[in-house]
Protein backbone atom coordinates (compact mmCIF):
# COMPACT_ATOMS: atom_id res chain seq x y z
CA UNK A 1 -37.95 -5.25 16.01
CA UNK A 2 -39.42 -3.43 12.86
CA UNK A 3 -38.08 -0.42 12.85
CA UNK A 4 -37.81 -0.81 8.95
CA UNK A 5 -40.87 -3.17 8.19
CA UNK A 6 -41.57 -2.56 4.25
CA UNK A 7 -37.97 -1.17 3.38
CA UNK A 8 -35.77 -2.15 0.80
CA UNK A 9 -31.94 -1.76 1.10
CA UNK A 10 -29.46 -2.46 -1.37
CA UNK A 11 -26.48 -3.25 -0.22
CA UNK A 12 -23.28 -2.98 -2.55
CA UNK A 13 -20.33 -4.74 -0.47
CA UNK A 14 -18.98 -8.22 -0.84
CA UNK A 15 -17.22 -8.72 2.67
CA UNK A 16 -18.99 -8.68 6.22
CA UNK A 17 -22.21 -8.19 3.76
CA UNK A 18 -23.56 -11.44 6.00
CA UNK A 19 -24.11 -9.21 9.30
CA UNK A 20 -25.27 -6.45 7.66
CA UNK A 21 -28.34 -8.41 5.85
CA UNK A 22 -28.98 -10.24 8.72
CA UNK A 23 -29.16 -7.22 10.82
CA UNK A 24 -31.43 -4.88 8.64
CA UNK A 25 -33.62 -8.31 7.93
CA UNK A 26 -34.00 -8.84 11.85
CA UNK A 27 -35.23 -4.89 11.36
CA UNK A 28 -38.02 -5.83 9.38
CA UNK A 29 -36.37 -4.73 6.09
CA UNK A 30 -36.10 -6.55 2.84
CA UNK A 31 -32.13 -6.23 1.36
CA UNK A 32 -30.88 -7.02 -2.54
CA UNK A 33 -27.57 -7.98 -2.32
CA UNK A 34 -25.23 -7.17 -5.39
CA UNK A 35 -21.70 -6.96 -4.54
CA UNK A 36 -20.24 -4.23 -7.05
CA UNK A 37 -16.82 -5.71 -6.10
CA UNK A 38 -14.62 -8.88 -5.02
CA UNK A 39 -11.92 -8.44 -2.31
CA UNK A 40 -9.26 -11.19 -2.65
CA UNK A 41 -6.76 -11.86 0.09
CA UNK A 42 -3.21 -12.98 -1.80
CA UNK A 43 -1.85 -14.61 1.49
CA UNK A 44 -0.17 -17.08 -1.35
CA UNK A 45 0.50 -14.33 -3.96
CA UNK A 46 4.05 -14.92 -5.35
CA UNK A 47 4.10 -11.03 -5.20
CA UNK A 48 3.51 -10.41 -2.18
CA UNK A 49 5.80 -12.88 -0.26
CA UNK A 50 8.48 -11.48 -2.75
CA UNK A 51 7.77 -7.64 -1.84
CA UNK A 52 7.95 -8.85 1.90
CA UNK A 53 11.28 -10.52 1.11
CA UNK A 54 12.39 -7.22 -0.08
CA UNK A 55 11.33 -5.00 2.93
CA UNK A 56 13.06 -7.62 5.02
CA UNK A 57 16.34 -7.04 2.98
CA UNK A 58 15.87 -3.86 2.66
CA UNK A 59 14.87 -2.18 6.17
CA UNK A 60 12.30 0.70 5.53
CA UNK A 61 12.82 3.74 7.95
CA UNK A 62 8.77 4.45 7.86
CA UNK A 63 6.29 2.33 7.54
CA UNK A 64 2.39 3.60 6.51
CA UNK A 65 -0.25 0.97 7.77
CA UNK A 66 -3.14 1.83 5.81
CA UNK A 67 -5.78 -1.04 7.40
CA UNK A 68 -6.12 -3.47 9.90
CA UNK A 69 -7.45 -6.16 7.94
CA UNK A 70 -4.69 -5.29 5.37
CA UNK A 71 -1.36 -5.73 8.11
CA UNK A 72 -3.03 -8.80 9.48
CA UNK A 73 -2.89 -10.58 6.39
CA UNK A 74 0.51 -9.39 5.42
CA UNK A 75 1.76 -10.96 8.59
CA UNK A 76 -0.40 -13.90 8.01
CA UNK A 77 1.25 -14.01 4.41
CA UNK A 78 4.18 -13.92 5.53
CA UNK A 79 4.09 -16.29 9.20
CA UNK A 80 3.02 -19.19 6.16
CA UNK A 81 5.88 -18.55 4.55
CA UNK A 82 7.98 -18.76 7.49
CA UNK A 83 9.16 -14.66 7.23
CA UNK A 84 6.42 -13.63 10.27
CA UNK A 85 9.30 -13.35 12.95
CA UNK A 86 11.23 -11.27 10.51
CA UNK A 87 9.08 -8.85 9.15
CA UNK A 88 7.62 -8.10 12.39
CA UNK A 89 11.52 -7.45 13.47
CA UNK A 90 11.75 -5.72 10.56
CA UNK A 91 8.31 -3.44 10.81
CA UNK A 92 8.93 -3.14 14.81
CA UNK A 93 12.77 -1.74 13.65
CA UNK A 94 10.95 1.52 11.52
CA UNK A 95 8.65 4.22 12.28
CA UNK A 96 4.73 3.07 12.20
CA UNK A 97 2.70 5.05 11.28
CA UNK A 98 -1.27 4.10 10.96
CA UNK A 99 -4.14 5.48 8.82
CA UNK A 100 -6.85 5.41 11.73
CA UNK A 101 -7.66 3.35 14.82
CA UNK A 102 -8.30 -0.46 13.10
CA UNK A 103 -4.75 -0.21 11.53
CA UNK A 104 -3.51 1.33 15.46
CA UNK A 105 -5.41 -1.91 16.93
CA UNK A 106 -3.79 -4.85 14.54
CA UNK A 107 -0.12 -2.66 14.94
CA UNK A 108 -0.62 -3.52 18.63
CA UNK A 109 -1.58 -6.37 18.48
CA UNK A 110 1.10 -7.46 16.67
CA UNK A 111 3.72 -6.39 19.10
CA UNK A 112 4.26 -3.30 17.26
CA UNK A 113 4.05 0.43 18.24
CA UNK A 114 2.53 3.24 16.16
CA UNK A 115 4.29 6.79 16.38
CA UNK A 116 1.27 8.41 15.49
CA UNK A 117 -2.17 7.77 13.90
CA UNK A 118 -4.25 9.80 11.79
CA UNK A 119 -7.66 11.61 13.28
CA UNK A 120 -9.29 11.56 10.09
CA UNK A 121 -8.74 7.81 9.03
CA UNK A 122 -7.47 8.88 5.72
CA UNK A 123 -4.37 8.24 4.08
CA UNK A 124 -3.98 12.11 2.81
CA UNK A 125 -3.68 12.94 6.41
CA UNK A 126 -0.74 10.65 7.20
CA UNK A 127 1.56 11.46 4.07
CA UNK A 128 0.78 14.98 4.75
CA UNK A 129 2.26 14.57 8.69
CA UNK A 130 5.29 12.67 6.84
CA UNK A 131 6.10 15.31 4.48
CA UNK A 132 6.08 17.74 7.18
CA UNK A 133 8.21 15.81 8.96
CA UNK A 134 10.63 15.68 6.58
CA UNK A 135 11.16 12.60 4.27
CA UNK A 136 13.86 13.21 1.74
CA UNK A 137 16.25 10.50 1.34
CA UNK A 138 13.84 7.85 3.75
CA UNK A 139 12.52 4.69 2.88
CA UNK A 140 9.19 4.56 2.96
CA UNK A 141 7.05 0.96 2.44
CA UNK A 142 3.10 2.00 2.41
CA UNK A 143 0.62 -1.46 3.25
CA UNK A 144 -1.61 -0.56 0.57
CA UNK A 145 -5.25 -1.21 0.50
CA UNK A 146 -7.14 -2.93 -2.47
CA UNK A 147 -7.71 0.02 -4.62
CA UNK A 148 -5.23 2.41 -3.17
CA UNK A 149 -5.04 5.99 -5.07
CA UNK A 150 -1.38 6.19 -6.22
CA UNK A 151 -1.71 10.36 -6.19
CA UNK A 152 -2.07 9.70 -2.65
CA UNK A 153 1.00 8.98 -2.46
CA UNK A 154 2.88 11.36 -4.73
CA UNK A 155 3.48 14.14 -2.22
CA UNK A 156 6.23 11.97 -0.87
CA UNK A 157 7.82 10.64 -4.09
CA UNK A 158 7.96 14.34 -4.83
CA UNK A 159 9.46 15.53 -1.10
CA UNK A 160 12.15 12.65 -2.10
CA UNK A 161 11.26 9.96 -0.41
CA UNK A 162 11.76 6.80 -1.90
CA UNK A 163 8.32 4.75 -1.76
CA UNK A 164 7.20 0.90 -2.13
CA UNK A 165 3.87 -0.40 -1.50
CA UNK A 166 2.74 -4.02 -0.16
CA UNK A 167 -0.16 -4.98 -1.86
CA UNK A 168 -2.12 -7.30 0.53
CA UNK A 169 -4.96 -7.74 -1.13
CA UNK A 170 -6.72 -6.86 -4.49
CA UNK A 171 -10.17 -5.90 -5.57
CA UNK A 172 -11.54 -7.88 -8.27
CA UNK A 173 -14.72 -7.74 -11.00
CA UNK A 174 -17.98 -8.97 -9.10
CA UNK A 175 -19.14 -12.64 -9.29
CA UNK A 176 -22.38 -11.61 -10.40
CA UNK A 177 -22.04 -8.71 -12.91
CA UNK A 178 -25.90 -9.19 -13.56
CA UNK A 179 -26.50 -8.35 -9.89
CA UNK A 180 -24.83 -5.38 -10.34
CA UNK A 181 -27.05 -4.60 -13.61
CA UNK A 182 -30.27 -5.13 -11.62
CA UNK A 183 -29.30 -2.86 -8.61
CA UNK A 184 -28.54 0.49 -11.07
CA UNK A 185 -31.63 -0.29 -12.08
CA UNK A 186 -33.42 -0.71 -8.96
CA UNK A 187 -31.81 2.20 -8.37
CA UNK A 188 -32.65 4.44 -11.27
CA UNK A 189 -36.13 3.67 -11.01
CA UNK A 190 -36.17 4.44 -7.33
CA UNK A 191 -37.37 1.06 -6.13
CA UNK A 192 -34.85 0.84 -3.39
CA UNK A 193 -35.16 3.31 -0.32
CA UNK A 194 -31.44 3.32 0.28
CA UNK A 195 -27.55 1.63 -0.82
CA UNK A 196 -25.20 0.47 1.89
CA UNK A 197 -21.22 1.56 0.37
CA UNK A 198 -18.54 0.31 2.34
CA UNK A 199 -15.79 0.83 0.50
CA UNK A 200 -14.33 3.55 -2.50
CA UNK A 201 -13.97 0.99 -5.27
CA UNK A 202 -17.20 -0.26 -4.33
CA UNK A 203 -19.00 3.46 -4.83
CA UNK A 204 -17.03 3.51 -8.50
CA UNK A 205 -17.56 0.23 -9.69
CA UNK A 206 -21.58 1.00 -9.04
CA UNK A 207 -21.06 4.62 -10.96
CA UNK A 208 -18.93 3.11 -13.82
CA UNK A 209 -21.97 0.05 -14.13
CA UNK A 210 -24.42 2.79 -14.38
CA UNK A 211 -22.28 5.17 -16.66
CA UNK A 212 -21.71 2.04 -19.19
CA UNK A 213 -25.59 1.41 -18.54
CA UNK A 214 -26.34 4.77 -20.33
CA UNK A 215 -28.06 5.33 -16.60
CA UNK A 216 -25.49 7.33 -15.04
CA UNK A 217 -27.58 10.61 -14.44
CA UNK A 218 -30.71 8.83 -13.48
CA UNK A 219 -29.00 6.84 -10.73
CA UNK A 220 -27.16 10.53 -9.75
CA UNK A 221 -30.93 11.76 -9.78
CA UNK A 222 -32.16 9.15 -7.68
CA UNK A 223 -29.95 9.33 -4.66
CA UNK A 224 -30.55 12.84 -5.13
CA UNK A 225 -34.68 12.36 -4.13
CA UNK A 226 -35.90 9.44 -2.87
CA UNK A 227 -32.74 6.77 -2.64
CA UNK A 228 -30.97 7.35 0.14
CA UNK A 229 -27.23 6.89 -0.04
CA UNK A 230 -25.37 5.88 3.13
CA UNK A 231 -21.73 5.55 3.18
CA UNK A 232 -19.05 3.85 6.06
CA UNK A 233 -17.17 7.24 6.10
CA UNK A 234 -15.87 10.25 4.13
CA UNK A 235 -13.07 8.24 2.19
CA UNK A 236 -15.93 5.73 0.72
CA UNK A 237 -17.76 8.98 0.22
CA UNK A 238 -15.74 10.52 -1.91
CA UNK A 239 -16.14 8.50 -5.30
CA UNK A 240 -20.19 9.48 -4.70
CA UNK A 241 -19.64 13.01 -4.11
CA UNK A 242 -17.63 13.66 -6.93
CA UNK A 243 -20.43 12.69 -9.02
CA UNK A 244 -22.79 14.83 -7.26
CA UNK A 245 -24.27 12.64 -4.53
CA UNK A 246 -24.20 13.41 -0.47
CA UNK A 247 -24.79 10.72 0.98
CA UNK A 248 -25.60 10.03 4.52
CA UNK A 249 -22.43 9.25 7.19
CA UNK A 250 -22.45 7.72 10.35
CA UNK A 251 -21.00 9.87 13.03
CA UNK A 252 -18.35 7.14 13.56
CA UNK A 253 -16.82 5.25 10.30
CA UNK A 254 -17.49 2.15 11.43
CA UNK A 255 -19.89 -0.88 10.34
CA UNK A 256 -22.27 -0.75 13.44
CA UNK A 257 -22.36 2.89 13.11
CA UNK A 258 -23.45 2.60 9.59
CA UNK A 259 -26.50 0.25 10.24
CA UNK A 260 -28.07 2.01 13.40
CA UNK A 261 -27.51 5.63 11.41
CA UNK A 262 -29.18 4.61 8.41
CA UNK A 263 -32.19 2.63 10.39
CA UNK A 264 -32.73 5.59 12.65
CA UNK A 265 -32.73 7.82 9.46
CA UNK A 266 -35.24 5.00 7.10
CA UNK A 267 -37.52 4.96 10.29
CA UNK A 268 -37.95 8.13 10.64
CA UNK A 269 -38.03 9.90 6.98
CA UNK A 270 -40.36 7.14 4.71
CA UNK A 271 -41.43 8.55 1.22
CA UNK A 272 -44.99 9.38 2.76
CA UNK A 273 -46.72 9.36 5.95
CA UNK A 274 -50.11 10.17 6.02
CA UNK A 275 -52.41 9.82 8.84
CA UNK A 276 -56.20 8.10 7.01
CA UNK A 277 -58.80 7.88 8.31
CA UNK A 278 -58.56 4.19 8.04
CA UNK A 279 -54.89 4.10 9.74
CA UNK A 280 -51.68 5.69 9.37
CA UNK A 281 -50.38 5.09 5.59
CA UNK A 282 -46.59 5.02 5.23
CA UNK A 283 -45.12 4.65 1.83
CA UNK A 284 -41.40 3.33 1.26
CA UNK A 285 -40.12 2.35 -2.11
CA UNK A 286 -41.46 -0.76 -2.88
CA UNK A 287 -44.23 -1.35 -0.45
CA UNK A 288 -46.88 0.43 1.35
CA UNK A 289 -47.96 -0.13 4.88
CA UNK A 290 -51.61 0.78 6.65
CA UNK A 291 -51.90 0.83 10.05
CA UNK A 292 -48.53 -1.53 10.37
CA UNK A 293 -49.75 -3.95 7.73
CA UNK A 294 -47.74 -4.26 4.58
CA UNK A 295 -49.82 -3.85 1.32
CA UNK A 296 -48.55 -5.51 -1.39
CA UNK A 297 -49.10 -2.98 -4.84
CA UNK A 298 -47.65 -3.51 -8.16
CA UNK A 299 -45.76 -0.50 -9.33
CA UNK A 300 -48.50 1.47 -11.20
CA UNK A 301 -50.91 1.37 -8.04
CA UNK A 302 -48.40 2.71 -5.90
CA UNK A 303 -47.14 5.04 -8.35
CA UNK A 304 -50.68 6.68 -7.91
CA UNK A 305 -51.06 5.89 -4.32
CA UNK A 306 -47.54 7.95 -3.76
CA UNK A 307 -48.99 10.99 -5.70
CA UNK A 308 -52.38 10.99 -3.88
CA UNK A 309 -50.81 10.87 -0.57
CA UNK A 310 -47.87 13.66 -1.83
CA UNK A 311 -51.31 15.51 -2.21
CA UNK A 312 -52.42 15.38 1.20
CA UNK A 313 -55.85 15.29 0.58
CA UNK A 314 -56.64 17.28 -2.18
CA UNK A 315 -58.79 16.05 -5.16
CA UNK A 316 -56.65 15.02 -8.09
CA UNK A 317 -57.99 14.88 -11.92
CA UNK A 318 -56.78 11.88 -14.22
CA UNK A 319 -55.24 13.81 -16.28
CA UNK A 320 -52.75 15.01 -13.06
CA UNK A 321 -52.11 11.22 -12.44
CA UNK A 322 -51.27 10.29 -16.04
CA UNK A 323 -47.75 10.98 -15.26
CA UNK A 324 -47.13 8.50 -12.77
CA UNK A 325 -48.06 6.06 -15.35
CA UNK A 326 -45.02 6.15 -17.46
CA UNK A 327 -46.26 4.96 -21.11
CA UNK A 328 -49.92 5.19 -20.39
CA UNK A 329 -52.09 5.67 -23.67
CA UNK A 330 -55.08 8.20 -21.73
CA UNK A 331 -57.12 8.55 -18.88
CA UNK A 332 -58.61 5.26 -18.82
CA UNK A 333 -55.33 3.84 -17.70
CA UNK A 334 -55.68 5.89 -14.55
CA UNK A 335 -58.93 4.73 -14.37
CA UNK A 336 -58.05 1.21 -14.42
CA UNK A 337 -54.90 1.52 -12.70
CA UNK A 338 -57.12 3.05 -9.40
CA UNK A 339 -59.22 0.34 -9.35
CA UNK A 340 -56.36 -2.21 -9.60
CA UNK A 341 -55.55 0.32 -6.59
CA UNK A 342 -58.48 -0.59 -4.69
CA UNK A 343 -59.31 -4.20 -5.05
CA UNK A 344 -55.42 -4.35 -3.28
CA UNK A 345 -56.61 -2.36 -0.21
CA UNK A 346 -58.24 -3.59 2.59
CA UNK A 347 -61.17 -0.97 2.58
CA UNK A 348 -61.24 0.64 -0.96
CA UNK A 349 -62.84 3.85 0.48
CA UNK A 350 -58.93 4.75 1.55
CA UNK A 351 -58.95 6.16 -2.25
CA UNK A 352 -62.43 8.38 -2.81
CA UNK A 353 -63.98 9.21 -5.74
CA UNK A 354 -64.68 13.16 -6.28
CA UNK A 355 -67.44 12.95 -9.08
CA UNK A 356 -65.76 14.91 -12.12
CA UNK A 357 -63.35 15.53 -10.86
CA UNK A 358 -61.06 13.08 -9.93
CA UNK A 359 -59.92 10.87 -6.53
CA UNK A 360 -58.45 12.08 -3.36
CA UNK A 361 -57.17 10.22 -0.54
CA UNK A 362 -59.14 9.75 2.50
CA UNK A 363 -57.24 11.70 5.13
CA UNK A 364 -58.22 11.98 8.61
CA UNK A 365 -60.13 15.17 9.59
């Protein structure tokens, strides 16, 4: 398939990033990988066998599982240490209570039953059921995901419910911070046509790299018109929207939902798409394709290529094209960028020359 022959996709997450590249490279697409985060399991964190140790001695009455992957490897924590007969005893002793359907799955498959699960797959949702419930005077132990939002859970310290949290597993600085550097620019100069986010921390950490880049409003900008932004679901969402980025959501928050929403979307809306009369010319972010070959253009080429087929036809002067050449001197940088232009294409007539008047693209009649 090559549904997205000639994209480029960043993608931002550290875990399951291996199917996701695969799949968008078995698309056609090319992918930069820069993980903006680590995720590290502590199935031998002193902590955490000590906090299960506690919720063993100390029976909870409630019990929030906020993720799947999250109660899996508490239990495999805590079956190493010889405490997974226990805790399950323990957990399958309390009310269960489960942030969305992959927490509901492990729950059951652990021999457990949840009381109720939360439609929206956010954690909001779930304390806000348990405070209506009534939680004064409970117990309350909350699995809590790698970057969990302590306000979260605030509305039931403050209903008087007396809350612990498990941390499973913790997010950590990326391996690569110079990966990270390289995709907020990629980014910024709109040389990506879209970023996979997976995850909330993973949507900050890219925001806070671009913010202590000094690139914080051109990244912002970017998303905003011509880099598309696709997140797993509304909670990853939300770190992006409160810096003034929509980003596109699969219908259902889940990885496979993510990849076929954001290649139906790439395939069908490229930065230009022009029927030549030499072919139909598509334009994505780093490449250009005629007729369903790939040209390959330095920047400045298809910076002028872009604006010529943005103009549908119409005859463009130098001095209109001298902005697409950030840093060009005069006219004769057009001049020599256009040819540079044309000894790339496979017929050079694709870009005409109007005499005095500039070049126009050679759109089909």
């Amino acid at each position: 398939m090559s549904e997205l022959l000639g994209v480029t996709i960043g993608i931002t997450s550290d875990r399951r990033s291996g199917d996701m590249i695969a799949t968008f490279e078995r698309k056609g697409a090319r992918v930069v990988h820069a993980p903006t985060m680590r995720i590290v399991p502590l199935t031998e964190d002193d902590q955490l066998l000590a906090e299960t140790r506690d919720v063993i001695a100390d029976p909870p009455d409630v019990v929030l599982v906020t993720t799947g992957i999250g109660l899996r490897g508490w239990v495999e924590a805590a079956d190493a240490a010889g405490l997974a007969a226990d805790l399950l005893a323990t957990l399958g002793r309390a009310q269960v209570v489960a942030r969305g359907p992959k927490a509901t799955g492990v729950i059951r498959a652990n021999g457990l039953r949840e009381t109720w699960s939360a439609a929206s797959e956010q954690t909001a949702e779930a304390v806000e059921r348990l405070v209506a419930e009534g939680v004064a005077g409970r117990s309350i132990v909350v699995q809590l995901h790698g970057a969990a939002d302590e306000h979260q859970l605030a509305p039931l310290l403050a209903a008087g419910a007396r809350v612990r949290g498990v941390s499973v597993y913790r997010w950590l600085p990326p391996a690569d911070p110079g990966a990270v550097d390289r995709l907020v620019d990629l980014v910024a100069s709109r040389s990506l046509d879209a970023v996979t986010f997976t995850s909330a921390p993973g949507a900050v950490a890219l925001l806070e790299k671009a913010r202590t880049l000094g690139r914080r409003d051109d990244l912002v900008a970017a998303f905003g018109d011509g880099v598309v932004a696709c997140a797993v679901g509304d909670v990853t969402a939300e770190p992006l929207r409160a810096e003034g980025v929509e980003p596109l959501i699969p219908d259902r928050w889940r990885l496979g939902a993510l990849l076929r929403t954001l290649t139906a979307h790439l395939a069908a809306h490229p930065l230009a798409d022009v029927a030549t009369s030499h072919g139909r010319l598509v334009l994505r972010a780093q490449t250009a394709l005629l007729d369903g070959e790939v040209l390959e253009l330095a920047p400045g080429p298809r910076a002028v290529l872009r604006r010529l087929a943005d103009a549908g036809g119409a005859v463009l002067s130098r001095e209109d094209l001298l902005p697409t050449l950030p840093g060009a001197a005069d006219v004769h940088a057009v001049e020599v960028t256009v040819g540079r232009l044309r000894s790339a294409l496979p017929d050079a007539g694709l870009v005409r020359t109007v005499v005095k008047r500039g070049y126009r693209l050679d759109v089909a009649s």
